[in-house]
Protein backbone atom coordinates (compact mmCIF):
# COMPACT_ATOMS: atom_id res chain seq x y z
CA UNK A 1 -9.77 -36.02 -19.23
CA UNK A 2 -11.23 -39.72 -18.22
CA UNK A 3 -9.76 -40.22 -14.74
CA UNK A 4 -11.23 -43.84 -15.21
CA UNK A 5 -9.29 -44.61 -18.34
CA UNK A 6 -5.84 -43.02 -16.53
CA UNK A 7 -6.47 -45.14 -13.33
CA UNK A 8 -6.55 -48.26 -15.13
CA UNK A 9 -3.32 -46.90 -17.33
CA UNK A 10 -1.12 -46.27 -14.36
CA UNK A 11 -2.59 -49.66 -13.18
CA UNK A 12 -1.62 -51.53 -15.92
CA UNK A 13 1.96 -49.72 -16.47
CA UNK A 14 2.64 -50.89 -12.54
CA UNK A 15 1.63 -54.36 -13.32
CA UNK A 16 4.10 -54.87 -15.97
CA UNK A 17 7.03 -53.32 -13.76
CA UNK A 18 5.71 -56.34 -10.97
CA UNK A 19 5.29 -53.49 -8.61
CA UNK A 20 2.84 -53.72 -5.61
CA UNK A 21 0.59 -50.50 -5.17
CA UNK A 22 2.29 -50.17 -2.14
CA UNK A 23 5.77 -50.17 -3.53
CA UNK A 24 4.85 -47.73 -6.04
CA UNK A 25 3.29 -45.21 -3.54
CA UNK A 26 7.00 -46.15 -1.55
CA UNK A 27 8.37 -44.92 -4.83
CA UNK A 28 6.82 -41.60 -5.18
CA UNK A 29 7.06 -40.57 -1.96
CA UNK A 30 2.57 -41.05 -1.51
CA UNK A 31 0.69 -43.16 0.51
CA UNK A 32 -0.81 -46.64 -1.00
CA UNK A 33 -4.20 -45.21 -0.53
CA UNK A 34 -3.13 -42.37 -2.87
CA UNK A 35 -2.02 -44.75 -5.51
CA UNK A 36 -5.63 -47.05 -5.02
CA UNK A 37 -7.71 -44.00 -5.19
CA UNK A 38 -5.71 -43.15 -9.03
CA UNK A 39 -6.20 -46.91 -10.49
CA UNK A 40 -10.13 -46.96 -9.47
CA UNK A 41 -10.82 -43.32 -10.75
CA UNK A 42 -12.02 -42.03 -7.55
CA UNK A 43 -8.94 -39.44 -7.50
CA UNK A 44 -6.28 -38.37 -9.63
CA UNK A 45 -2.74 -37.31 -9.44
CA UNK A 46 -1.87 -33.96 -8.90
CA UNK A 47 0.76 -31.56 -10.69
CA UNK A 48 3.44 -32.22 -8.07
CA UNK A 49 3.08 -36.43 -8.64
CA UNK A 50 2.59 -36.61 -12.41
CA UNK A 51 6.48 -36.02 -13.43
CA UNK A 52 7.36 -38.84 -10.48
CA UNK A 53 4.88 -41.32 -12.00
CA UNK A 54 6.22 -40.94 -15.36
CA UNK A 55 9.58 -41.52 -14.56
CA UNK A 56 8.34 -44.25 -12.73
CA UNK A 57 6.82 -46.25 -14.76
CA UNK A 58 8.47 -45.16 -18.06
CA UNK A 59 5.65 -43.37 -19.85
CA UNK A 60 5.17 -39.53 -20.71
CA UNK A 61 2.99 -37.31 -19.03
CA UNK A 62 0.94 -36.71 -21.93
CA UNK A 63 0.10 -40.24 -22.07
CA UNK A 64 -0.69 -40.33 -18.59
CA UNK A 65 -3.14 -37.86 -19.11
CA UNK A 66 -4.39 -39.36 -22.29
CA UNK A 67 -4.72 -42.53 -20.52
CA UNK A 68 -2.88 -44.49 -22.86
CA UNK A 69 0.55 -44.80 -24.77
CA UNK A 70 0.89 -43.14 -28.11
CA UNK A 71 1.32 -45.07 -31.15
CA UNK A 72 2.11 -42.57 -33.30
CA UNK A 73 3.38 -39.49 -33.02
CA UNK A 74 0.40 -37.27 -31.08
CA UNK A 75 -1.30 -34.84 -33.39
CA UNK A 76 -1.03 -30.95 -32.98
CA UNK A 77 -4.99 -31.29 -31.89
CA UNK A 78 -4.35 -33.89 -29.08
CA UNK A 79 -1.44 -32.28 -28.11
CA UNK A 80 -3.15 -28.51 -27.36
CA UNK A 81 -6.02 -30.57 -25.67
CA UNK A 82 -3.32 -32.39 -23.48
CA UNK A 83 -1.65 -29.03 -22.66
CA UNK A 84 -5.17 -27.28 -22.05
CA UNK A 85 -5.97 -29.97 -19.68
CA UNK A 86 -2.88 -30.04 -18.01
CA UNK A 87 -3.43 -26.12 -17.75
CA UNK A 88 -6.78 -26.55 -15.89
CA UNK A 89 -5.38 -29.27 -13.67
CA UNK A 90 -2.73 -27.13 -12.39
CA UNK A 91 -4.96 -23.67 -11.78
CA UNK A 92 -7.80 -26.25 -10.22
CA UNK A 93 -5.00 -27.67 -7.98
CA UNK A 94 -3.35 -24.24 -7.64
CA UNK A 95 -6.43 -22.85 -6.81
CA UNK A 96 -7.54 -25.37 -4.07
CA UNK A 97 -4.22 -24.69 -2.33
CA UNK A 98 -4.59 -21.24 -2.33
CA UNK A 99 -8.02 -21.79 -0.58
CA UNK A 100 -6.94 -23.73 2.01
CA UNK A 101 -4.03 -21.62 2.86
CA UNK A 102 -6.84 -18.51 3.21
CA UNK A 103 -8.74 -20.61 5.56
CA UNK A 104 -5.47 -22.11 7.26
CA UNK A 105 -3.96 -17.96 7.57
CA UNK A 106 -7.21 -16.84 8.83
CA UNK A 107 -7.42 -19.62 11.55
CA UNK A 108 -4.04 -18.67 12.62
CA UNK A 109 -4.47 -15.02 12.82
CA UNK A 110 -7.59 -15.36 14.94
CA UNK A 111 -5.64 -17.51 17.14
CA UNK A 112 -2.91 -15.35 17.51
CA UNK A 113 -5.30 -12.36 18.09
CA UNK A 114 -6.99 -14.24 20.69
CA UNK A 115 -4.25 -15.32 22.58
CA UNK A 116 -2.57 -11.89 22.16
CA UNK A 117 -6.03 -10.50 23.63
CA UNK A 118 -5.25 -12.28 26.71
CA UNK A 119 -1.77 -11.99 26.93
CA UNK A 120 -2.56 -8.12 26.98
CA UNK A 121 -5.45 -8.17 29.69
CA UNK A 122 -4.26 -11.10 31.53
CA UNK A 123 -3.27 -9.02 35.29
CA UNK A 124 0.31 -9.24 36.12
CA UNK A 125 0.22 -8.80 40.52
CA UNK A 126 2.13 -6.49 42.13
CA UNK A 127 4.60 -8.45 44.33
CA UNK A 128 4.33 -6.48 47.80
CA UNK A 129 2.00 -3.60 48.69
CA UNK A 130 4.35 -0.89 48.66
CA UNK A 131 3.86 1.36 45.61
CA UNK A 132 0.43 -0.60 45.39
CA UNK A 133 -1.84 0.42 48.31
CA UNK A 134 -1.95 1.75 51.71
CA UNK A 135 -4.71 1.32 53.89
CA UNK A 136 -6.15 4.30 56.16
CA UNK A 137 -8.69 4.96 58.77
CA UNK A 138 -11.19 7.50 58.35
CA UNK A 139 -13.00 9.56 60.71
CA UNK A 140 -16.39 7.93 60.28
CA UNK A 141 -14.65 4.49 61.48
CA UNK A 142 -14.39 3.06 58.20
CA UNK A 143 -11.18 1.18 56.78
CA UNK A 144 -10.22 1.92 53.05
CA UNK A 145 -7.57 0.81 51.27
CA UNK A 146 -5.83 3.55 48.49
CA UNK A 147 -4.65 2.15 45.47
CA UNK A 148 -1.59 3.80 43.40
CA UNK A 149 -2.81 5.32 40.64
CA UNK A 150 -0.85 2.89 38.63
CA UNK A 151 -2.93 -0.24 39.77
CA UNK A 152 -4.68 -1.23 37.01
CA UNK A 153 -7.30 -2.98 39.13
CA UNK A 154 -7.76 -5.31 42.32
CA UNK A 155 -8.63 -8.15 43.95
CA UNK A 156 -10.28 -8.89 47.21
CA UNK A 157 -11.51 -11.81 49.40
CA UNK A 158 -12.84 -11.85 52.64
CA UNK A 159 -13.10 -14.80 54.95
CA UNK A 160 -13.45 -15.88 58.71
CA UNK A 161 -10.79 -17.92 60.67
CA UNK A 162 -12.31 -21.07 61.72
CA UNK A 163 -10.52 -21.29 64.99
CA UNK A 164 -10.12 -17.52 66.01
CA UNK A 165 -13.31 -16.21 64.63
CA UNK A 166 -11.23 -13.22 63.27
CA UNK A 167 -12.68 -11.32 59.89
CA UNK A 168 -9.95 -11.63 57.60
CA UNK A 169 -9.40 -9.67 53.93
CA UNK A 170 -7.54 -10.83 51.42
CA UNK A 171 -6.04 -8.18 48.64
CA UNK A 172 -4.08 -8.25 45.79
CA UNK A 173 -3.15 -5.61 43.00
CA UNK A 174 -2.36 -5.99 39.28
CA UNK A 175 -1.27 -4.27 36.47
CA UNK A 176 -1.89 -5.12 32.61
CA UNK A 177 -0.10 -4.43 29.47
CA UNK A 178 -3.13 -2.94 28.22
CA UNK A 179 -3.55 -0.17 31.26
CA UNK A 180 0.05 1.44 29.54
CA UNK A 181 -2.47 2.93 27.14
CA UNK A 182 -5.33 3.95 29.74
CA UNK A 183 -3.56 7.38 30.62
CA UNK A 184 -3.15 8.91 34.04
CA UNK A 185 -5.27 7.69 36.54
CA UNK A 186 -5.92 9.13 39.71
CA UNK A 187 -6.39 6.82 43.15
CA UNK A 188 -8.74 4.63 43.62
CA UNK A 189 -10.49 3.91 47.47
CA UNK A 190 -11.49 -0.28 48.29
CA UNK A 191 -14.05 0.00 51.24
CA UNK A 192 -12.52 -3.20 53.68
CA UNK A 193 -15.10 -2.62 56.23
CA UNK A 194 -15.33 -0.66 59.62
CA UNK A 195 -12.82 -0.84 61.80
CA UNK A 196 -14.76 -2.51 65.05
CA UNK A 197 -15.64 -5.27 62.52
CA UNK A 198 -11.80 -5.87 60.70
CA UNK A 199 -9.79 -7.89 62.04
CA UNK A 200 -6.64 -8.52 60.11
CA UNK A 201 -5.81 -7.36 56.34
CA UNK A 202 -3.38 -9.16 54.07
CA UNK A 203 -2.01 -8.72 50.71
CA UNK A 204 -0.89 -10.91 48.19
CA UNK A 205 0.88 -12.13 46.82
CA UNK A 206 4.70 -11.49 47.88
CA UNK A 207 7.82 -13.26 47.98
CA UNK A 208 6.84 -15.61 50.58
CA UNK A 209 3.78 -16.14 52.43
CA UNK A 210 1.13 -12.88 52.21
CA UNK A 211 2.03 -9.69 54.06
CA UNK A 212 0.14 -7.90 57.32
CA UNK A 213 -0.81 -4.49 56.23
CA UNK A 214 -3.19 -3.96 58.73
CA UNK A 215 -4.79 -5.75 62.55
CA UNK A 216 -7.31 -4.50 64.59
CA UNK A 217 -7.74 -0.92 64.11
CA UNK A 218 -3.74 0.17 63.58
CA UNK A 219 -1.10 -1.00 60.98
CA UNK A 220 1.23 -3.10 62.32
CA UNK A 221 4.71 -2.14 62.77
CA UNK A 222 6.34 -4.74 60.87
CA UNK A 223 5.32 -6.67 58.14
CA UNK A 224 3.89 -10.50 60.09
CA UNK A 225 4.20 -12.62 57.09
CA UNK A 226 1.70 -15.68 58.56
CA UNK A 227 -1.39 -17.00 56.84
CA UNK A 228 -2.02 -16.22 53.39
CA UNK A 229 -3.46 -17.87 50.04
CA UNK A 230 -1.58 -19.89 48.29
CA UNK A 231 -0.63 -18.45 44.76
CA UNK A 232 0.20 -20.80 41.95
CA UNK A 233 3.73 -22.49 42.20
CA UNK A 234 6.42 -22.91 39.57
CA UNK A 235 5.89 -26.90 39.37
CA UNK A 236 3.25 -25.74 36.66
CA UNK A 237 6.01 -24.49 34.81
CA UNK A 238 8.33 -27.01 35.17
CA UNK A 239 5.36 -29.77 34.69
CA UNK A 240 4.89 -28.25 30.74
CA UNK A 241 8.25 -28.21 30.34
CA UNK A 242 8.97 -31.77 31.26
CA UNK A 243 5.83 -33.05 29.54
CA UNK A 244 7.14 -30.29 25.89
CA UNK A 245 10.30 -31.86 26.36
CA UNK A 246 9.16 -35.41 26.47
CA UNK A 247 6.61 -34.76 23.33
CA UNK A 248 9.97 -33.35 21.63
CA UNK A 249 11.99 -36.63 22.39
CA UNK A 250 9.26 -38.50 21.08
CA UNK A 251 8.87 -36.72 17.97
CA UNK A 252 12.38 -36.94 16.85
CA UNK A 253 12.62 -40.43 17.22
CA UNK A 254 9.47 -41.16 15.22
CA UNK A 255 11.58 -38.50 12.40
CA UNK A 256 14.37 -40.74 12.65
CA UNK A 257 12.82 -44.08 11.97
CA UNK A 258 10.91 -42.77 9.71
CA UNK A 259 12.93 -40.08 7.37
CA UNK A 260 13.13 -42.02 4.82
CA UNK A 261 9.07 -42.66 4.12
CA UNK A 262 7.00 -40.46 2.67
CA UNK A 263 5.31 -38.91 5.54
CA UNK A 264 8.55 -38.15 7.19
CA UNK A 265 8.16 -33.92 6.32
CA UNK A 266 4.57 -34.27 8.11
CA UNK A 267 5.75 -36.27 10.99
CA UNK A 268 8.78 -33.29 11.26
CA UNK A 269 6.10 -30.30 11.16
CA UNK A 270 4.38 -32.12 13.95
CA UNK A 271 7.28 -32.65 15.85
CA UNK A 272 8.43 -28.85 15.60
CA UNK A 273 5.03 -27.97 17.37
CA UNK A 274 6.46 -29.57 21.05
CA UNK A 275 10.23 -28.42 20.52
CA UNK A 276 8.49 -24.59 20.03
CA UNK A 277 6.66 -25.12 22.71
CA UNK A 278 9.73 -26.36 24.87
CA UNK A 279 11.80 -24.12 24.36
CA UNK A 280 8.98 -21.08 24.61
CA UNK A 281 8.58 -21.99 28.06
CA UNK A 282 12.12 -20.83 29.49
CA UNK A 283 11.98 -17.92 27.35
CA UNK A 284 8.83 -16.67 28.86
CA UNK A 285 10.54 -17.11 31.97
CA UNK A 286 13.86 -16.13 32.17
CA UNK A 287 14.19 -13.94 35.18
CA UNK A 288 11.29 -13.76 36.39
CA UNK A 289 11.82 -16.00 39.56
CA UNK A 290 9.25 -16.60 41.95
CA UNK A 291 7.29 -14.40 40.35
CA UNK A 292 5.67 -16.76 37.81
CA UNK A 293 2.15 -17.43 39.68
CA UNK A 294 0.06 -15.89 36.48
CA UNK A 295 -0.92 -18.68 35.10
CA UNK A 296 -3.43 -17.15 32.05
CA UNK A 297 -0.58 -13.88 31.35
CA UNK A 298 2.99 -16.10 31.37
CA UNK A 299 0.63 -19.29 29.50
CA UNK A 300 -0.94 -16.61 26.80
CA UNK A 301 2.90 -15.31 26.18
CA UNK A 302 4.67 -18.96 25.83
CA UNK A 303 1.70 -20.09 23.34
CA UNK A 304 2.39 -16.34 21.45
CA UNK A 305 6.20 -17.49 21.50
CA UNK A 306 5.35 -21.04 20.23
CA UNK A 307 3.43 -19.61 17.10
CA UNK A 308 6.08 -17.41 16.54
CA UNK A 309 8.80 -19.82 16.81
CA UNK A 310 6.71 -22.82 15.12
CA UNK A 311 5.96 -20.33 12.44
CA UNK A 312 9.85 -19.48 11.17
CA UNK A 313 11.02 -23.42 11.78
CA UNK A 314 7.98 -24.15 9.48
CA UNK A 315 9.54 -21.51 7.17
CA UNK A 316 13.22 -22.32 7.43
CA UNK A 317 12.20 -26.22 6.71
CA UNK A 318 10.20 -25.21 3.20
CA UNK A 319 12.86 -23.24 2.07
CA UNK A 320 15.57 -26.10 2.80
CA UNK A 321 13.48 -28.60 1.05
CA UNK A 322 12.69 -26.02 -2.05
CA UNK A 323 16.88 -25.78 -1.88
CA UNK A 324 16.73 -29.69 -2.17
C-alpha cells in the first residue's frame, strides 16, 4: 500500500469536487490537519474514515487504497491484495487502540488506587473529647492523657501564650477507615507534661472554638470554649464548588457552539470532567455540617466520586453515539 500514491488520489478527487482541505475535513467530521497529513503521505486514513471519504468524494474504497480509480473491472489478484491490506490496516489500527486503552486503564487504576489509599488513611477527627480521651493525674505528678481504644491515633501541639506566659497543649483525635480492620485495641497514654509545668489543655477540634479539658493541675468543671486553632472552614468547599460549577458553565457553552464540528464529542468528554466534579462535591458532603475541616479525607472521596461518576457519563455517551 503506497500512502504517497493515495495522498495525492484523495488530493486530486477533492480538487475536482472544488473542495478546500478544510471543507473536506468539515465533511468527515476530521480536522484539516488530518486531511493535509493524507494528501502529502505523511499519514493515512484509518478504518473508521475510509467509508466517509469514499462517499465523499465518489470513489470506492478499494480504489482509495489502490490509489487510483479502476478502469476495468479489478482482477481476483488485486482484489485479495486490496482485502489483505485492508485486513492489516484494521488489526494495525485495532491493535494501536487496544494499546493505548492498556496504558490509558492502567493510568486510571493507579490513580484510583492512589487516591483510594488516601481516602482510607486520611484521619477523620473526633469532634469533642468525650468518647476520645480523658486526661488524669498520676501520683508521680505527671499529666497523661488516655485515649479510647477506638482512636486510631493523635495529634498534639504545644505552645506558649505570648501575653500570659501560660504552657498551652493542643490535642486532637482521629479515626481512619483503615483502623476498622486493625482489631481491638487497648488504650493508649499521651505524656502532656508534669503538672507544676501545664498550664491549660485543649482539644480540637469541636463544634465551635476548641474545648478546656484540663487548667492548672484539676479539670475544669465546665467545658471554657476560648482560644483554640483554627481548623479548616467550609469556604474551601464552597470555593471548588463555585469554581466546578463555573468550569461546567463554561464547558457547555463551548458544546453548544460547537456541536456541530467535529471535535464537538472531545470538547463534551472534557466538559463532563467539571460537571463530575461539581456535583461530587455536595455528595461528599451531604450531612456532614460543620464537620467538613479534613481537607486530604473529604478531597480524596469527591475526586473517588468524580472518577466514578466521569467514568459511567463517559460510558452512557459511547453507547448513545454507538445507538446513533
Amino acid at each position: 500500500m503506497d500512502t504517497e500514491k493515495t495522498g495525492k488520489f484523495i488530493a486530486a478527487l477533492r480538487k475536482e469536487k472544488n473542495l478546500t482541505q478544510a471543507q473536506l475535513a468539515e465533511k468527515i467530521l476530521v480536522s484539516d490537519k488530518a486531511v493535509s497529513r493524507w494528501e502529502t503521505g505523511r499519514g493515512f486514513p484509518d478504518i473508521n474514515n475510509l467509508e466517509a471519504i469514499s462517499g465523499c468524494l465518489d470513489v470506492s474504497v478499494a480504489e482509495l487504497l489502490k490509489g487510483e480509480r479502476a478502469a476495468d473491472e479489478v482482477s481476483r489478484e488485486e482484489l485479495q491484495t486490496i482485502t489483505t491490506e485492508g485486513i492489516s490496516l484494521t488489526k494495525a489500527f485495532l491493535n494501536k487502540k487496544n494499546f493505548i486503552n492498556l496504558i490509558m486503564g492502567f493510568i486510571a487504576g493507579l490513580i484510583i488506587l492512589t487516591v483510594a489509599a488516601v481516602h482510607l488513611a486520611s484521619p477523620l477527627y473526633i469532634k469533642g473529647s468525650d468518647g476520645a480521651l480523658k486526661v488524669e493525674e498520676l501520683s508521680d505528678g505527671k499529666v497523661v492523657a488516655v485515649l479510647d481504644e477506638g482512636v486510631s491515633g493523635y495529634d498534639i501541639e504545644r505552645v506558649t501564650d505570648p501575653d500570659s506566659g501560660t504552657p498551652m497543649v493542643f490535642i486532637g483525635c482521629y479515626r481512619t477507615k483503615l483502623s476498622r480492620f486493625d482489631g481491638q485495641k487497648g488504650e493508649t497514654l499521651v505524656l502532656l507534661g508534669e503538672k507544676s509545668d501545664l498550664g491549660e489543655v485543649y482539644y480540637y477540634p469541636t463544634g465551635d472554638a476548641d474545648e478546656l479539658i484540663y487548667r492548672g493541675g484539676r479539670a475544669p468543671a465546665a467545658a471554657d470554649n476560648s482560644g483554640g486553632v483554627v481548623t479548616l472552614p467550609r469556604l474551601i468547599y464552597n470555593g471548588w464548588f463555585v469554581i466546578g460549577a463555573v468550569l461546567s458553565v463554561i464547558g457547555i457553552v463551548l458544546f453548544l457552539v460547537f456541536r456541530k464540528r467535529y471535535f464537538a464529542g472531545k470538547v463534551l468528554k472534557i466538559v463532563l470532567l467539571p460537571i463530575a466534579f461539581t456535583v461530587s462535591i455536595p455528595l461528599c458532603l451531604a450531612g456532614h455540617g460543620d464537620e467538613v475541616y479534613n481537607a486530604a479525607y473529604y478531597l480524596s472521596g469527591i475526586l473517588l466520586l468524580t472518577i466514578a461518576l466521569y467514568a459511567l457519563a463517559n460510558l452512557a455517551l459511547a453507547r448513545t453515539f454507538r445507538k446513533r
